[in-house]
C-alpha atoms as a PDB file:
ATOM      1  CA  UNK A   1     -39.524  40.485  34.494  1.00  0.00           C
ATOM      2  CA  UNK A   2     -39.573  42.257  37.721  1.00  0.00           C
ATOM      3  CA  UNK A   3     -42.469  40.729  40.247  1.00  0.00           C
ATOM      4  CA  UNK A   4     -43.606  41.053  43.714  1.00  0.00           C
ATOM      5  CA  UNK A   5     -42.654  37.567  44.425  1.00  0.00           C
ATOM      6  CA  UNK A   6     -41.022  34.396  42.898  1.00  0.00           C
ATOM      7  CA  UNK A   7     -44.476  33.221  42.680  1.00  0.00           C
ATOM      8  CA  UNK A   8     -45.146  35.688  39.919  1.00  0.00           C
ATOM      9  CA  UNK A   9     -42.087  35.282  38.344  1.00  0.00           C
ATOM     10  CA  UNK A  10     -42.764  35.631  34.618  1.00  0.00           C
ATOM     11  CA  UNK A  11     -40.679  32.747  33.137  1.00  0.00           C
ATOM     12  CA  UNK A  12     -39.432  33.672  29.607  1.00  0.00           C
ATOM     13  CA  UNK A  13     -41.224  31.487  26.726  1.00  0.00           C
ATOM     14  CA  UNK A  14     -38.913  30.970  23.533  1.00  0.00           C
ATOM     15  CA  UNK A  15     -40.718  34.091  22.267  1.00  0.00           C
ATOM     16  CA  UNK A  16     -39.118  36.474  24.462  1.00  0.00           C
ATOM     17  CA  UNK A  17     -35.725  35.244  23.509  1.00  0.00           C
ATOM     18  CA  UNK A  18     -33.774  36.397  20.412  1.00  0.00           C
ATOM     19  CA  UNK A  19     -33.397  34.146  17.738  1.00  0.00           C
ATOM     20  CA  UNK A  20     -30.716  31.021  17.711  1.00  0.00           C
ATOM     21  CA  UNK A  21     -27.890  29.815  15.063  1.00  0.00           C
ATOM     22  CA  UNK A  22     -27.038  26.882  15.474  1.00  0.00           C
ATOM     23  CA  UNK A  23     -23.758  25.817  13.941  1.00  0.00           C
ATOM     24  CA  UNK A  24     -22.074  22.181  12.626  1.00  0.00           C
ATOM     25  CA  UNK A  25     -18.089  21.885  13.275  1.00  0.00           C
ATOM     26  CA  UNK A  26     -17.080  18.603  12.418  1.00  0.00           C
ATOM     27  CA  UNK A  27     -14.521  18.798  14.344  1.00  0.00           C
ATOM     28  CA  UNK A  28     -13.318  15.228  16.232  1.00  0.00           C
ATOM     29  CA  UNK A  29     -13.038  14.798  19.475  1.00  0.00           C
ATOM     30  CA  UNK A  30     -10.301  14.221  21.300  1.00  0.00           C
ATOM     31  CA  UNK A  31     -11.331  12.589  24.259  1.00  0.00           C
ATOM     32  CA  UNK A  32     -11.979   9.160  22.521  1.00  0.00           C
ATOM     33  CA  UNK A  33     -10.390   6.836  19.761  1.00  0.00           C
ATOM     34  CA  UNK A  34     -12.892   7.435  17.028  1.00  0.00           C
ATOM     35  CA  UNK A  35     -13.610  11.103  17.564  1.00  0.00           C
ATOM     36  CA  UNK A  36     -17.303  11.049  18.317  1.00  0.00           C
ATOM     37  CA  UNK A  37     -18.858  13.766  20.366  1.00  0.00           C
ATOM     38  CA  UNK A  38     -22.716  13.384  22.148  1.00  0.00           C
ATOM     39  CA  UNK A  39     -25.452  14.856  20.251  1.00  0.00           C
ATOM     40  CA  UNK A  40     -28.582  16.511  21.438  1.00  0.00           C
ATOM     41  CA  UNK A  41     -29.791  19.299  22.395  1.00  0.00           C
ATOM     42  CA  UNK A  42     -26.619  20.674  23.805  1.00  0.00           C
ATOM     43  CA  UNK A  43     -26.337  23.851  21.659  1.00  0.00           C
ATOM     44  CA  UNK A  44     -29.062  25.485  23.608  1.00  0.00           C
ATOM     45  CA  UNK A  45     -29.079  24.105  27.386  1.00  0.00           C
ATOM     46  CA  UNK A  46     -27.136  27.595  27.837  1.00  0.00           C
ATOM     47  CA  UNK A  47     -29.320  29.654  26.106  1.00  0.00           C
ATOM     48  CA  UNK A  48     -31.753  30.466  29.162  1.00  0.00           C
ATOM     49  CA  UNK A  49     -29.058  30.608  32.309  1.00  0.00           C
ATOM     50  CA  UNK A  50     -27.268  33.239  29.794  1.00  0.00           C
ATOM     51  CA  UNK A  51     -30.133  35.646  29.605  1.00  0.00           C
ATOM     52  CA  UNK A  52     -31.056  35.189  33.080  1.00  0.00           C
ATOM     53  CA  UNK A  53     -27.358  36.152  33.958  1.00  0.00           C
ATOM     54  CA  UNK A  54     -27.462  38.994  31.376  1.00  0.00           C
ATOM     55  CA  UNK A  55     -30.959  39.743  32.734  1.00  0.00           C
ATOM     56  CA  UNK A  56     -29.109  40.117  36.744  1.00  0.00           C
ATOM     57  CA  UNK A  57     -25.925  42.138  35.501  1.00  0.00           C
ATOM     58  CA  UNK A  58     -27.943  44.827  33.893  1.00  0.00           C
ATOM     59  CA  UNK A  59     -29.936  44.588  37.160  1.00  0.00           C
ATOM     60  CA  UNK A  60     -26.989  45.376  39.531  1.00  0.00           C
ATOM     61  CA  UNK A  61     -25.758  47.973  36.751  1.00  0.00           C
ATOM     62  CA  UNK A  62     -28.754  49.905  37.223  1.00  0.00           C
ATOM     63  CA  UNK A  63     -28.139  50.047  41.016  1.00  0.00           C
ATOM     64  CA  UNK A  64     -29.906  47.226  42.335  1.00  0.00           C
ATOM     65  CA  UNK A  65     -28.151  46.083  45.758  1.00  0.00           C
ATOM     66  CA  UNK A  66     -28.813  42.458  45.176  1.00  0.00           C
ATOM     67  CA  UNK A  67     -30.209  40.535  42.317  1.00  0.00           C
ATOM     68  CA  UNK A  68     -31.895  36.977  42.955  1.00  0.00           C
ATOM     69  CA  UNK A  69     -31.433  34.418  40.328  1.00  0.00           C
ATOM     70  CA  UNK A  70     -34.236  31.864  40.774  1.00  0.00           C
ATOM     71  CA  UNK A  71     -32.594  28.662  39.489  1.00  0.00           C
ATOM     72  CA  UNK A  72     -29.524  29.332  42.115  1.00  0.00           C
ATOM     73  CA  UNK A  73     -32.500  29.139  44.624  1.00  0.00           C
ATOM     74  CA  UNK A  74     -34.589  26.339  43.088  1.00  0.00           C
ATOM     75  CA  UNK A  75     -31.360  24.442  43.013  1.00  0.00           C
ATOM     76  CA  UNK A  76     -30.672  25.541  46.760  1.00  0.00           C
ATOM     77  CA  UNK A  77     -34.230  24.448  48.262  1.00  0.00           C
ATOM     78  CA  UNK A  78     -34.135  21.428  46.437  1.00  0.00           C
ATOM     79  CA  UNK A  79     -30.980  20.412  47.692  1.00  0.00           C
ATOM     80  CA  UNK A  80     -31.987  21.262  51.357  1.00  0.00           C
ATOM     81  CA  UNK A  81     -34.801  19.111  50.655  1.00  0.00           C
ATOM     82  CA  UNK A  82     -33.057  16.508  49.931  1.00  0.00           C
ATOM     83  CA  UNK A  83     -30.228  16.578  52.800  1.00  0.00           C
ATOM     84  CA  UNK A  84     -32.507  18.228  55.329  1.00  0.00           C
ATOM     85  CA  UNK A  85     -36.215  17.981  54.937  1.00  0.00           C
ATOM     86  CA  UNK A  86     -37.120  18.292  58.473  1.00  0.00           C
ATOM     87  CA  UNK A  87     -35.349  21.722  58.629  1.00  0.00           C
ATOM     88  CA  UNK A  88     -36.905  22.939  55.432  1.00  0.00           C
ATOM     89  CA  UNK A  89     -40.554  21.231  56.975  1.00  0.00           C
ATOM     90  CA  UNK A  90     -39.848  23.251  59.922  1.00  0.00           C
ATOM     91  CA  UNK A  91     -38.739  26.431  58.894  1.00  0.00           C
ATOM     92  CA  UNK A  92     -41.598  26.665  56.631  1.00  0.00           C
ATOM     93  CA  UNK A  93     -44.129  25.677  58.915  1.00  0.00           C
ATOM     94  CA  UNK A  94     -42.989  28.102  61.593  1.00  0.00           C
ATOM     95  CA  UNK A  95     -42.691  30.944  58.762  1.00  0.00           C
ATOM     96  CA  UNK A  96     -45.850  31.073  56.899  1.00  0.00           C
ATOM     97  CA  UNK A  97     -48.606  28.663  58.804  1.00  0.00           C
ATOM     98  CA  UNK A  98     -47.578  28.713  62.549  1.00  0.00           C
ATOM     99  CA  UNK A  99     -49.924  30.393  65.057  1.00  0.00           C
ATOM    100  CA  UNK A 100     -46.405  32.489  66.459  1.00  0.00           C
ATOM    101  CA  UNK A 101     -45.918  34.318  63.648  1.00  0.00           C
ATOM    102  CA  UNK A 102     -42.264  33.661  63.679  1.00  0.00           C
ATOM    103  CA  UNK A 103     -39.627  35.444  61.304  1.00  0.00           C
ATOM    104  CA  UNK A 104     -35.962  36.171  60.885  1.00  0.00           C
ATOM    105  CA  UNK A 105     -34.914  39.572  60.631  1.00  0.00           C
ATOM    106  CA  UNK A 106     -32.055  41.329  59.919  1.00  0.00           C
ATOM    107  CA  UNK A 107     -30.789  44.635  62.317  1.00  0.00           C
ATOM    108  CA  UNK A 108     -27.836  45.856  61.206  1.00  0.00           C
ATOM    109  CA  UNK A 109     -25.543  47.971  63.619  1.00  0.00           C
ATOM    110  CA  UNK A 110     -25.053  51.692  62.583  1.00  0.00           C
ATOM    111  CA  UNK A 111     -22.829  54.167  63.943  1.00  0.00           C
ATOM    112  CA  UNK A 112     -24.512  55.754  67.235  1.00  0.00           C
ATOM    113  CA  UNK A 113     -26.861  52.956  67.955  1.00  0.00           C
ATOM    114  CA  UNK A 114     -27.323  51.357  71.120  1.00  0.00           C
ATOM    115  CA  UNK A 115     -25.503  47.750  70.114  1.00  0.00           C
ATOM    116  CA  UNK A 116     -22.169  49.817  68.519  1.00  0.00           C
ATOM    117  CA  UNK A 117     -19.201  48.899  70.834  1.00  0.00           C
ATOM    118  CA  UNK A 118     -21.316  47.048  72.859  1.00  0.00           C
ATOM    119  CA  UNK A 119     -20.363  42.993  73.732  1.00  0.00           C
ATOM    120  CA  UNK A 120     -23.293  40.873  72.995  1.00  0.00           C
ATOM    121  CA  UNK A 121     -24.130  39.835  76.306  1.00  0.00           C
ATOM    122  CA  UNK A 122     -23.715  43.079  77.775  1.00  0.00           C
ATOM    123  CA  UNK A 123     -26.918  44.028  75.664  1.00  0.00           C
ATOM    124  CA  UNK A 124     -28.882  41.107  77.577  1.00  0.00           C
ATOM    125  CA  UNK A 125     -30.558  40.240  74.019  1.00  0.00           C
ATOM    126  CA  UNK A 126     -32.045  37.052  76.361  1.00  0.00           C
ATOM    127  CA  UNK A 127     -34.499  39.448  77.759  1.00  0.00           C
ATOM    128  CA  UNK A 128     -36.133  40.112  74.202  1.00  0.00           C
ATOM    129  CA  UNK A 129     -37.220  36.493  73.878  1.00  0.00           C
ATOM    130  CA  UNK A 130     -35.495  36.466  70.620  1.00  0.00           C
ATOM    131  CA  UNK A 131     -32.616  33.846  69.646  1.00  0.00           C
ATOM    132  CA  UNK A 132     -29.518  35.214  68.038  1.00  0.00           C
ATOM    133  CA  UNK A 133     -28.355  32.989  65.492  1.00  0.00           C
ATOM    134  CA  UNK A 134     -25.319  34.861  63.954  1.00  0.00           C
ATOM    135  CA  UNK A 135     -23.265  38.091  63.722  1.00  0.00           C
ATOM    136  CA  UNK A 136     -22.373  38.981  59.994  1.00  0.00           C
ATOM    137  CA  UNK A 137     -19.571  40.886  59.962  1.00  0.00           C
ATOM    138  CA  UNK A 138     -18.089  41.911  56.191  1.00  0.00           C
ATOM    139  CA  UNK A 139     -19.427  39.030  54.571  1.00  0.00           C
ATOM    140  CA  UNK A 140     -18.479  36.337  57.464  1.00  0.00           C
ATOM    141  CA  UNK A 141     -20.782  34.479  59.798  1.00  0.00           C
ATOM    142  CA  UNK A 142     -20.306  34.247  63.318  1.00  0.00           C
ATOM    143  CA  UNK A 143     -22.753  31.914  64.200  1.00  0.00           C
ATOM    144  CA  UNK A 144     -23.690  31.541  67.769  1.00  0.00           C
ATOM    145  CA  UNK A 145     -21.863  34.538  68.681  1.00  0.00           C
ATOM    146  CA  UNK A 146     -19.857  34.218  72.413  1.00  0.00           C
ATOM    147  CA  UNK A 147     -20.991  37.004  74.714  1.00  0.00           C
ATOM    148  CA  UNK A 148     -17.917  38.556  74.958  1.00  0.00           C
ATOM    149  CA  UNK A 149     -18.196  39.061  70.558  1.00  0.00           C
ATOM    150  CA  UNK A 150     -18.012  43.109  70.435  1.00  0.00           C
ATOM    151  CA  UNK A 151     -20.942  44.780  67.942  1.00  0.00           C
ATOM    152  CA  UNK A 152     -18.870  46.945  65.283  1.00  0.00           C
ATOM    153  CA  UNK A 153     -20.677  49.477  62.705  1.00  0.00           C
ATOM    154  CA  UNK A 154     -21.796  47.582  60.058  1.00  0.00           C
ATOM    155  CA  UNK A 155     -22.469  44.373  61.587  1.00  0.00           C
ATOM    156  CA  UNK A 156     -25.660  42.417  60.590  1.00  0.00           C
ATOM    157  CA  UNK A 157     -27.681  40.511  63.512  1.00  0.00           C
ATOM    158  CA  UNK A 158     -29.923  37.808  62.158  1.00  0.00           C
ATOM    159  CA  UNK A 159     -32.659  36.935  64.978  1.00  0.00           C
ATOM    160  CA  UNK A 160     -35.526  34.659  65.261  1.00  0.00           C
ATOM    161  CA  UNK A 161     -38.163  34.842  67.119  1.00  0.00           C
ATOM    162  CA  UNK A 162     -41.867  36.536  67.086  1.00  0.00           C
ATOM    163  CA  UNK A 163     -42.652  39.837  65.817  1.00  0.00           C
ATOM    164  CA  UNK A 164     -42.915  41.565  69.015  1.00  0.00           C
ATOM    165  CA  UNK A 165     -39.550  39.584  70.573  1.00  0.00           C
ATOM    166  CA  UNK A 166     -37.772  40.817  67.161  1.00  0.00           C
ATOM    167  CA  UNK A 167     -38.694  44.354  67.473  1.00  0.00           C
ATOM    168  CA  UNK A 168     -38.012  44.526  71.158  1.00  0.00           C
ATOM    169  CA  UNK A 169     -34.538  42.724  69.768  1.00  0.00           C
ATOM    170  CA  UNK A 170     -34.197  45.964  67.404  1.00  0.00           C
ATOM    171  CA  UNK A 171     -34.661  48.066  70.135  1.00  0.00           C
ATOM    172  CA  UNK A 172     -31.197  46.730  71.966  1.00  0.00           C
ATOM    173  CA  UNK A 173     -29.307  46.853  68.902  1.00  0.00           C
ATOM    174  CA  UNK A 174     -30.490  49.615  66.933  1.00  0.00           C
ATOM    175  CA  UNK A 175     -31.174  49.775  63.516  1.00  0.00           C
END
Protein backbone atom coordinates (compact mmCIF):
# COMPACT_ATOMS: atom_id res chain seq x y z
CA UNK A 1 0.00 0.00 0.00
CA UNK A 2 2.90 2.25 0.30
CA UNK A 3 3.41 4.53 -3.12
CA UNK A 4 5.44 7.32 -4.34
CA UNK A 5 2.46 9.46 -4.62
CA UNK A 6 -1.37 9.60 -4.00
CA UNK A 7 -1.56 9.15 -7.63
CA UNK A 8 -0.39 5.59 -7.25
CA UNK A 9 -2.22 4.93 -4.39
CA UNK A 10 -3.30 1.29 -4.64
CA UNK A 11 -6.98 1.45 -3.50
CA UNK A 12 -7.99 -1.85 -1.77
CA UNK A 13 -10.61 -3.99 -3.96
CA UNK A 14 -13.01 -6.23 -1.72
CA UNK A 15 -10.35 -8.90 -2.31
CA UNK A 16 -7.79 -7.49 -0.19
CA UNK A 17 -10.16 -7.22 2.68
CA UNK A 18 -10.98 -10.07 5.12
CA UNK A 19 -14.15 -11.57 4.94
CA UNK A 20 -17.59 -9.88 6.45
CA UNK A 21 -20.50 -11.26 8.92
CA UNK A 22 -23.10 -9.62 8.74
CA UNK A 23 -25.54 -9.96 11.60
CA UNK A 24 -29.70 -9.45 12.10
CA UNK A 25 -30.75 -7.95 15.71
CA UNK A 26 -34.23 -7.30 15.66
CA UNK A 27 -33.93 -5.12 18.00
CA UNK A 28 -36.56 -1.83 17.83
CA UNK A 29 -35.65 1.33 17.72
CA UNK A 30 -36.12 3.74 19.98
CA UNK A 31 -36.02 6.83 18.27
CA UNK A 32 -39.55 6.41 16.67
CA UNK A 33 -43.15 5.10 17.61
CA UNK A 34 -43.11 1.90 15.65
CA UNK A 35 -39.51 0.87 16.12
CA UNK A 36 -38.25 0.83 12.57
CA UNK A 37 -34.62 1.36 11.83
CA UNK A 38 -33.18 2.35 7.94
CA UNK A 39 -31.97 -0.47 5.98
CA UNK A 40 -29.20 -0.64 3.48
CA UNK A 41 -26.05 -1.06 3.18
CA UNK A 42 -25.12 0.33 6.51
CA UNK A 43 -23.33 -2.75 7.96
CA UNK A 44 -20.37 -2.14 5.78
CA UNK A 45 -19.98 1.80 5.04
CA UNK A 46 -17.28 1.28 7.98
CA UNK A 47 -15.64 -1.49 6.71
CA UNK A 48 -13.00 0.48 4.46
CA UNK A 49 -12.28 3.82 6.82
CA UNK A 50 -11.53 0.91 9.54
CA UNK A 51 -8.75 -0.74 7.64
CA UNK A 52 -7.45 2.40 6.37
CA UNK A 53 -7.23 3.57 10.10
CA UNK A 54 -5.82 0.14 11.12
CA UNK A 55 -3.67 0.39 7.96
CA UNK A 56 -2.16 4.25 9.54
CA UNK A 57 -1.77 3.00 13.29
CA UNK A 58 0.43 0.13 12.37
CA UNK A 59 2.12 2.78 10.18
CA UNK A 60 3.01 5.22 13.04
CA UNK A 61 3.77 1.98 15.25
CA UNK A 62 6.45 1.08 13.02
CA UNK A 63 7.99 4.58 13.37
CA UNK A 64 6.57 6.48 10.69
CA UNK A 65 6.54 10.36 11.72
CA UNK A 66 3.33 11.06 9.96
CA UNK A 67 0.83 8.92 8.23
CA UNK A 68 -1.54 10.50 5.44
CA UNK A 69 -4.98 9.17 5.23
CA UNK A 70 -6.26 9.97 1.73
CA UNK A 71 -10.02 10.34 2.33
CA UNK A 72 -9.16 13.08 5.25
CA UNK A 73 -7.48 14.83 2.20
CA UNK A 74 -10.00 14.07 -0.57
CA UNK A 75 -12.54 15.36 1.86
CA UNK A 76 -10.20 18.48 2.60
CA UNK A 77 -9.57 19.54 -1.22
CA UNK A 78 -12.98 19.04 -1.98
CA UNK A 79 -14.18 21.19 0.57
CA UNK A 80 -11.64 23.98 -0.37
CA UNK A 81 -13.05 23.59 -3.67
CA UNK A 82 -16.08 24.26 -2.82
CA UNK A 83 -15.57 27.40 -0.34
CA UNK A 84 -12.47 28.61 -2.13
CA UNK A 85 -11.86 27.61 -5.68
CA UNK A 86 -9.87 30.52 -6.69
CA UNK A 87 -7.30 29.72 -3.92
CA UNK A 88 -7.16 26.06 -4.76
CA UNK A 89 -7.03 27.37 -8.87
CA UNK A 90 -4.23 29.42 -7.76
CA UNK A 91 -2.19 27.52 -5.60
CA UNK A 92 -2.17 24.81 -8.06
CA UNK A 93 -1.40 26.75 -10.93
CA UNK A 94 1.52 28.49 -9.26
CA UNK A 95 2.72 24.92 -7.85
CA UNK A 96 2.90 22.55 -10.66
CA UNK A 97 2.34 24.63 -14.18
CA UNK A 98 3.68 28.21 -13.46
CA UNK A 99 6.81 29.38 -15.31
CA UNK A 100 8.28 30.57 -11.42
CA UNK A 101 8.56 27.43 -10.16
CA UNK A 102 7.03 28.43 -6.93
CA UNK A 103 6.88 26.14 -3.69
CA UNK A 104 6.35 26.22 0.03
CA UNK A 105 8.92 24.92 2.15
CA UNK A 106 9.39 24.19 5.47
CA UNK A 107 12.92 25.37 7.56
CA UNK A 108 12.73 24.49 10.82
CA UNK A 109 14.96 26.34 13.49
CA UNK A 110 17.63 24.10 15.24
CA UNK A 111 19.75 24.85 18.04
CA UNK A 112 22.96 26.90 16.73
CA UNK A 113 21.46 28.13 13.55
CA UNK A 114 21.52 31.51 12.37
CA UNK A 115 17.48 32.31 12.99
CA UNK A 116 17.72 30.76 16.92
CA UNK A 117 17.10 33.79 19.25
CA UNK A 118 16.90 35.89 16.51
CA UNK A 119 13.49 38.40 16.02
CA UNK A 120 12.13 37.94 12.63
CA UNK A 121 12.84 41.16 11.26
CA UNK A 122 16.15 41.36 12.60
CA UNK A 123 16.95 38.45 10.04
CA UNK A 124 15.74 40.89 7.10
CA UNK A 125 13.94 37.66 5.50
CA UNK A 126 12.55 40.68 2.89
CA UNK A 127 15.87 40.55 1.25
CA UNK A 128 15.40 36.76 0.18
CA UNK A 129 12.41 37.61 -1.99
CA UNK A 130 10.56 35.01 -0.14
CA UNK A 131 7.11 35.69 1.80
CA UNK A 132 6.80 34.34 5.28
CA UNK A 133 3.49 33.10 5.84
CA UNK A 134 3.66 31.61 9.42
CA UNK A 135 5.82 30.60 12.42
CA UNK A 136 4.79 27.07 13.83
CA UNK A 137 5.69 26.88 17.09
CA UNK A 138 4.60 23.38 19.09
CA UNK A 139 1.78 22.73 17.01
CA UNK A 140 0.40 26.54 16.82
CA UNK A 141 0.38 28.90 13.88
CA UNK A 142 1.53 32.26 13.99
CA UNK A 143 0.52 33.45 10.86
CA UNK A 144 1.94 36.63 9.60
CA UNK A 145 4.44 36.70 12.23
CA UNK A 146 5.19 40.60 13.75
CA UNK A 147 8.87 41.41 13.41
CA UNK A 148 9.50 41.66 16.80
CA UNK A 149 8.17 37.43 17.02
CA UNK A 150 11.59 35.84 18.52
CA UNK A 151 12.78 32.37 16.48
CA UNK A 152 12.99 29.56 19.33
CA UNK A 153 14.59 25.92 18.64
CA UNK A 154 12.13 24.01 17.16
CA UNK A 155 10.17 26.47 15.37
CA UNK A 156 8.90 25.66 11.80
CA UNK A 157 9.01 28.62 9.06
CA UNK A 158 6.70 27.96 6.17
CA UNK A 159 7.85 30.30 3.10
CA UNK A 160 6.76 30.83 -0.36
CA UNK A 161 8.40 31.92 -2.93
CA UNK A 162 10.84 30.52 -5.87
CA UNK A 163 13.39 27.97 -5.44
CA UNK A 164 16.30 30.17 -5.36
CA UNK A 165 14.33 32.99 -2.95
CA UNK A 166 13.50 29.80 -0.62
CA UNK A 167 16.94 28.57 -0.36
CA UNK A 168 18.46 31.97 0.07
CA UNK A 169 15.38 32.08 2.86
CA UNK A 170 17.11 28.80 4.41
CA UNK A 171 20.21 30.39 4.45
CA UNK A 172 18.89 33.24 7.15
CA UNK A 173 17.21 30.79 9.20
CA UNK A 174 19.10 27.74 9.12
CA UNK A 175 17.99 24.45 8.78
Amino acid sequence: FLTGSLMDYAMPRATDLPSLTTEFHPVPSPKNPLGVKGSGECGVTGSLPALSNAILDALVRAGANQAINPYAIGGRRLAHLITSPAAVDFFETALTRGKANLSIEDVQVRPGSPGSGQRVDALKLSETGATLLAVVREGTPIVQPPGDTVLRDGDHLLFFGTTDQLQAATLKVGR
